[in-house]
Protein backbone atom coordinates (compact mmCIF):
# COMPACT_ATOMS: atom_id res chain seq x y z
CA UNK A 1 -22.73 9.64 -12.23
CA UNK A 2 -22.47 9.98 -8.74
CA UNK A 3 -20.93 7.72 -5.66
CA UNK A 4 -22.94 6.14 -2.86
CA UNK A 5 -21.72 5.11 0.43
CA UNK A 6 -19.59 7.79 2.54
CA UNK A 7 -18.40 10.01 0.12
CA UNK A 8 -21.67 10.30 -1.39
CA UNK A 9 -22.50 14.30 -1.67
CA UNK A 10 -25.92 14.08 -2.94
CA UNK A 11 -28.65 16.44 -1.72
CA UNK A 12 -25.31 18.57 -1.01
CA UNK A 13 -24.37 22.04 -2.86
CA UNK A 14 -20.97 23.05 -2.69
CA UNK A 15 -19.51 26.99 -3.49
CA UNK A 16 -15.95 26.89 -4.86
CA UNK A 17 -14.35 30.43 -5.16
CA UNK A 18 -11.74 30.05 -7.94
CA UNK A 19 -13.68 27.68 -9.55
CA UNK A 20 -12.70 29.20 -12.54
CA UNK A 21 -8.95 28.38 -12.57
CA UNK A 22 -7.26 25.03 -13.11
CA UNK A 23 -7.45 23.23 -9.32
CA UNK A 24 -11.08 25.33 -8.83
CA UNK A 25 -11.90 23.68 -11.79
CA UNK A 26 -11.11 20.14 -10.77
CA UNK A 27 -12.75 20.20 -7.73
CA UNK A 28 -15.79 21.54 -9.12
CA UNK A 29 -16.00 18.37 -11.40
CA UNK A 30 -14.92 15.84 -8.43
CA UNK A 31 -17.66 17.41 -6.00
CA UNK A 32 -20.03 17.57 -8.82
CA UNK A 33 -18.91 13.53 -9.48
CA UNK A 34 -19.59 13.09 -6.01
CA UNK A 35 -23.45 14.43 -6.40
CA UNK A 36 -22.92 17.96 -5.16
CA UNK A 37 -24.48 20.93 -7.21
CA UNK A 38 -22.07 23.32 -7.05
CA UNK A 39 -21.84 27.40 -7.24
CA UNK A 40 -18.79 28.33 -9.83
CA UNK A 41 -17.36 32.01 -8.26
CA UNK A 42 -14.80 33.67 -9.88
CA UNK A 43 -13.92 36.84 -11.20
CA UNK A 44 -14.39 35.90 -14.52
CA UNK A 45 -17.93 34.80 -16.01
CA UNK A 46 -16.95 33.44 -19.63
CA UNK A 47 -14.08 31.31 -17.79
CA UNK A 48 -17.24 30.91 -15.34
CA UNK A 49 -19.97 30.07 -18.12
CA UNK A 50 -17.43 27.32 -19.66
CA UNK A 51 -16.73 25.75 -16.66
CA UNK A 52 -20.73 25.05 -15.58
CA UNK A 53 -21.38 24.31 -19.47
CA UNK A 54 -18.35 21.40 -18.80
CA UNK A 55 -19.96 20.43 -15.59
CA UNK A 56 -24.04 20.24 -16.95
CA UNK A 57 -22.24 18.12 -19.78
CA UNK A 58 -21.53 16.11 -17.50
CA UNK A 59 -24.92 16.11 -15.90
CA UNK A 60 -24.09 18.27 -12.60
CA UNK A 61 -26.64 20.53 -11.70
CA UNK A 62 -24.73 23.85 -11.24
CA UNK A 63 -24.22 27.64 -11.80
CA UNK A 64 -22.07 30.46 -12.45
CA UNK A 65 -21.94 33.38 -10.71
CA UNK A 66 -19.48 36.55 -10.38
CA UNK A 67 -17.42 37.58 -7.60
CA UNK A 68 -14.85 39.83 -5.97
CA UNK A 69 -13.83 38.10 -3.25
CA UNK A 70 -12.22 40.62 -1.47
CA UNK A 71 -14.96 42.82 -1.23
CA UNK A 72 -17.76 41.68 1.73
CA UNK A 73 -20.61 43.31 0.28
CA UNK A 74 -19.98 40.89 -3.17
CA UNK A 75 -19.50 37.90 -1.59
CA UNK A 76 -22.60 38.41 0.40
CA UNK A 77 -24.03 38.88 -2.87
CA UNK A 78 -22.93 36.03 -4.43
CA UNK A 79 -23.85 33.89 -1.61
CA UNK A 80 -27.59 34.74 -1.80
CA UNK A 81 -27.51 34.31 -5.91
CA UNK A 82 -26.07 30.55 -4.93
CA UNK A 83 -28.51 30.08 -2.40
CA UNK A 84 -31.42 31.47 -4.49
CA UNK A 85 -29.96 28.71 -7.74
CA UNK A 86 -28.91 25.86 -5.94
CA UNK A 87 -30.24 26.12 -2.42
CA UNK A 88 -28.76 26.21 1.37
CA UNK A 89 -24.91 26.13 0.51
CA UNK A 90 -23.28 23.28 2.78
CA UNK A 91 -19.89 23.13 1.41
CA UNK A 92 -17.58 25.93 1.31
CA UNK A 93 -14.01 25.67 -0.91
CA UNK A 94 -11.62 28.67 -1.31
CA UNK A 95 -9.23 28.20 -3.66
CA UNK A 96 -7.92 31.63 -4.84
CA UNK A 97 -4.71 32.20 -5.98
CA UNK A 98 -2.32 34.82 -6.83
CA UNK A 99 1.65 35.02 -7.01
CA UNK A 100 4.37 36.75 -7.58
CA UNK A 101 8.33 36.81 -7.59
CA UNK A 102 9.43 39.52 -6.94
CA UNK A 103 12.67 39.65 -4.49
CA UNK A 104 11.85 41.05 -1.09
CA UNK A 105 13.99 44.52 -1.37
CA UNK A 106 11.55 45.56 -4.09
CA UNK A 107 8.07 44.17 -3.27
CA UNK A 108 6.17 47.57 -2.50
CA UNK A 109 3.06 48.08 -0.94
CA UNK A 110 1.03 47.85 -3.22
CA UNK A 111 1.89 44.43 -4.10
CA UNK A 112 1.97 43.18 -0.15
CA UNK A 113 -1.67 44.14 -0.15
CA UNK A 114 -2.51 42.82 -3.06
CA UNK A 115 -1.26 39.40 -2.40
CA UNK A 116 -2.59 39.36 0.99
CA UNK A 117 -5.76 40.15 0.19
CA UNK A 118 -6.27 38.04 -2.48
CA UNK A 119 -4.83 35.09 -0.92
CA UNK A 120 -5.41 35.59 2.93
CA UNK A 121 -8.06 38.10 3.25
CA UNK A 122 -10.40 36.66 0.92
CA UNK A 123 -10.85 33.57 2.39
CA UNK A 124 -11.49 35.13 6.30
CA UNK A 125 -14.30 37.13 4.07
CA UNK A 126 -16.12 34.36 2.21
CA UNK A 127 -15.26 32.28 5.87
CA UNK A 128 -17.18 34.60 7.81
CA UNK A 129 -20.35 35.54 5.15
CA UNK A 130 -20.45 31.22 4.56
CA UNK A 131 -20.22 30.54 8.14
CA UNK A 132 -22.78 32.51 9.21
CA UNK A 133 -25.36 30.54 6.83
CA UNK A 134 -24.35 27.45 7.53
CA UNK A 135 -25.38 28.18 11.00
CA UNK A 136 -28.71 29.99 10.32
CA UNK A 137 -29.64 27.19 8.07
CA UNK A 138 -28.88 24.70 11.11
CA UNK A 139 -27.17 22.15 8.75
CA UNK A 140 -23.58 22.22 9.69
CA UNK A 141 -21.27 22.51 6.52
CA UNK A 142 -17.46 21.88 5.44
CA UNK A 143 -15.05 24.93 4.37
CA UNK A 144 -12.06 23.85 2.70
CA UNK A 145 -9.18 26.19 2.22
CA UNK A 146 -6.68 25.58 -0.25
CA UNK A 147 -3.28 26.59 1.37
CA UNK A 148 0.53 25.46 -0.07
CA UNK A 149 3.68 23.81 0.73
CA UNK A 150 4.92 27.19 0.75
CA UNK A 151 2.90 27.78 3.75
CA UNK A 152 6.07 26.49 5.65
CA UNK A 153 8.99 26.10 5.32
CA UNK A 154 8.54 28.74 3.51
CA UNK A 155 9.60 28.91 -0.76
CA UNK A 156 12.17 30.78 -2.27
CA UNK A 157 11.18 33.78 -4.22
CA UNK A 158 7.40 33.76 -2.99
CA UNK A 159 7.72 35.38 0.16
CA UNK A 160 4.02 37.57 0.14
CA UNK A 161 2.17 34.29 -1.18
CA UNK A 162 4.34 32.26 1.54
CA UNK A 163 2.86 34.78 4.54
CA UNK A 164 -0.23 34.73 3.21
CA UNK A 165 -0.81 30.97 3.15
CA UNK A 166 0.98 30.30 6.46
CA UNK A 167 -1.97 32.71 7.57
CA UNK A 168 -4.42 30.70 5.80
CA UNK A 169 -3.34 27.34 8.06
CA UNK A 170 -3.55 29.74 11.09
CA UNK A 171 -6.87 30.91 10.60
CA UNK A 172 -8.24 27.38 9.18
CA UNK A 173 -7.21 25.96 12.52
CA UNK A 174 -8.70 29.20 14.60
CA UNK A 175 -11.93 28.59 12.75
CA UNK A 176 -11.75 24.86 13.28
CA UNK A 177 -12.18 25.48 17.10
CA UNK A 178 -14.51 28.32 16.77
CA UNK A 179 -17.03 27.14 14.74
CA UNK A 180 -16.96 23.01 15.97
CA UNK A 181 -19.79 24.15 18.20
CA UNK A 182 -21.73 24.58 15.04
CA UNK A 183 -20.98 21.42 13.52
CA UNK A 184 -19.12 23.13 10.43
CA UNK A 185 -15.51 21.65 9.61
CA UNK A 186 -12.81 23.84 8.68
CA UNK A 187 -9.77 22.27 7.18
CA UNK A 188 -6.98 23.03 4.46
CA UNK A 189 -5.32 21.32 1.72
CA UNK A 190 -1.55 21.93 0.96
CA UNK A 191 -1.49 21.09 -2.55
CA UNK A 192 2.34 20.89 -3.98
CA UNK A 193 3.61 21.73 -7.48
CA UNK A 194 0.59 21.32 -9.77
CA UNK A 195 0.68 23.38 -12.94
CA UNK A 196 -1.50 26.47 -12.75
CA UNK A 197 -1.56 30.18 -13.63
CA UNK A 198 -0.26 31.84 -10.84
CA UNK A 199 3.08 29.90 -11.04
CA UNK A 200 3.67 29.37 -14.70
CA UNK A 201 6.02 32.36 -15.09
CA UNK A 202 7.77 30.68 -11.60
CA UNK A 203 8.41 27.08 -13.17
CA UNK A 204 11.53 28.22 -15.12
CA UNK A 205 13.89 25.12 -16.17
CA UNK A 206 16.27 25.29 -13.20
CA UNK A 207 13.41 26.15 -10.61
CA UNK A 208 11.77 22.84 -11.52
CA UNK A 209 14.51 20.54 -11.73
CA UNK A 210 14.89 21.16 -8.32
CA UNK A 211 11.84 20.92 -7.38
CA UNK A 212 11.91 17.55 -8.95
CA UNK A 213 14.87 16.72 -7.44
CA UNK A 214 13.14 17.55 -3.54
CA UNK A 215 10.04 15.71 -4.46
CA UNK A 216 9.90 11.91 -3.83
CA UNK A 217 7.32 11.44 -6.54
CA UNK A 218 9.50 13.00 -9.53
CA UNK A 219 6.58 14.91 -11.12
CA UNK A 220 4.25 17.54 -10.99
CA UNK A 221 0.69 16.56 -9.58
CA UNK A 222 -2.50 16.70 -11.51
CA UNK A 223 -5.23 18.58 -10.85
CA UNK A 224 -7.43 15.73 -10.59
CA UNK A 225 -4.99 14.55 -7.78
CA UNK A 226 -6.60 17.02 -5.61
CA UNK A 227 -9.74 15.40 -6.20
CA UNK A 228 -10.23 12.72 -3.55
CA UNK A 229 -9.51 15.17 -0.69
CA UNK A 230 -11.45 17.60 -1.23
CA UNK A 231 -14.22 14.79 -1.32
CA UNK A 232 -13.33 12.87 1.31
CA UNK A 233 -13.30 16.75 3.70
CA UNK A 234 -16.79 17.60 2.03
CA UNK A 235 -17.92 14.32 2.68
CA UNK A 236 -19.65 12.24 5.61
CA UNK A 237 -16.75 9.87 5.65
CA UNK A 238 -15.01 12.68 7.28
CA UNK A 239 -17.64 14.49 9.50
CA UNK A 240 -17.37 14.98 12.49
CA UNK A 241 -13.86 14.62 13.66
CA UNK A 242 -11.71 15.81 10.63
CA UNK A 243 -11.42 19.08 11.74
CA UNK A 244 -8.29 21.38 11.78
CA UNK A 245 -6.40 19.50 9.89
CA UNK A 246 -3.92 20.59 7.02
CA UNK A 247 -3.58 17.73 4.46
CA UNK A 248 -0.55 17.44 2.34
CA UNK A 249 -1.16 16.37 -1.73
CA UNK A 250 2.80 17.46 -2.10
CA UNK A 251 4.26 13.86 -3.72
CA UNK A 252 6.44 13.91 -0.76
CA UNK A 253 8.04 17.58 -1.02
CA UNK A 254 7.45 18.43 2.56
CA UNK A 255 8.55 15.29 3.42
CA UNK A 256 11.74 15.95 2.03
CA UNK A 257 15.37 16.51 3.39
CA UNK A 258 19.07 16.52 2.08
């Protein structure tokens, strides 16, 4: 089934790196919902295969296709298989995501690149290879970044992840200016505490009562929470002059003081 009116995203095909994982996932299905086809990329092609085998169930045209996002070369690759499947890509989400808590005297290296590139790096990559269609195909488009509430102030006990997605809401608001010219949108969402894999082994019992106890709303969001913005920043009811922005889907956590 799809919408009408505004938010309707028919004729539309949308590419969601980290479609694969649990907020990926739901946004595939709500842009799908919407009347997108959509491109699945992720690292892993049985978690990929699944996840278009949900989404033709539910009659969404789409396909699955692998990627390493941090590599250029790849996600040039995987653009031109989503292009060849589903056609010109107007829609762009990045949702990777990749954690880790481990206290700032130790973090090596290693681990600062890793995080940085997966979270941060990544997403300037697939920006730049999307962008550049989007403006050969002389259609205009939508990237959507998927930042955090740790992007600032930032959390305790994720400080690479925290630099990485302040970064992210830097360089969504860079590319908002540069590429306006183009009519392509570049915004972020800040999602809150929704449970996924990269901060399962974070959510101990302590750590989430007080999260609880600084978010307004009392819970943990659901992935389909994040469904309606994404939508609304893919959609026409948006185009134009929603650019830049970072939206909040926190329950009121940023919101929060003592």
């Amino acid at each position: 089934m799809t919408s009408s009116g505004p938010f309707d995203l028919t004729g539309r095909v949308a590419a969601v790196i980290g479609g694969t994982g649990v907020l990926g996932g739901a946004m595939c299905h709500g842009l799908g919902a919407a009347g997108a086809s959509v491109a699945v990329l992720g690292r892993s092609m049985e978690r990929g295969a699944a996840r278009v085998a949900a989404l033709e169930a539910e009659g969404i045209r789409a396909v699955a296709i692998p990627v390493e996002a941090t590599d250029p070369a790849d996600l040039e690759r995987a653009r031109r298989d989503a292009e060849a499947a589903l056609g010109p890509v107007d829609i762009l989400v990045n949702a990777p995501g990749v954690n880790s808590a481990t206290p700032f005297l130790e973090i090596t290296l290693e681990e600062w690149h890793r995080l940085l590139d997966a979270n941060l790096t990544s997403v300037f990559l697939a920006c730049q290879v999307f962008a550049r269609s989007m403006i050969s195909h002389g259609r205009g488009g939508s990237i959507i970044n998927i930042s955090s509430a740790s992007s600032g102030p930032p959390l305790s006990r994720v400080l690479t992840y925290s630099v990485a997605k302040a970064g992210l809401n830097n360089l969504t608001q860079y590319l908002a200016r540069e590429l306006a010219p183009q009519s392509i949108r570049v915004n972020a969402i800040a999602p809150g505490f929704f449970p996924a894999e990269q901060n399962r082994a974070l959510l101990s019992e302590d750590r989430l009562r007080s999260i609880m106890g600084h978010t307004p709303a009392g819970r943990l969001g659901e992935p389909a929470e994040l469904v309606g913005t994404v939508v609304w920043l893919a959609s026409p009811a948006a185009s134009g002059y929603v650019t830049g922005a970072i939206i909040r889907v926190d329950g009121g956590f940023t919101a929060m003081t003592i």
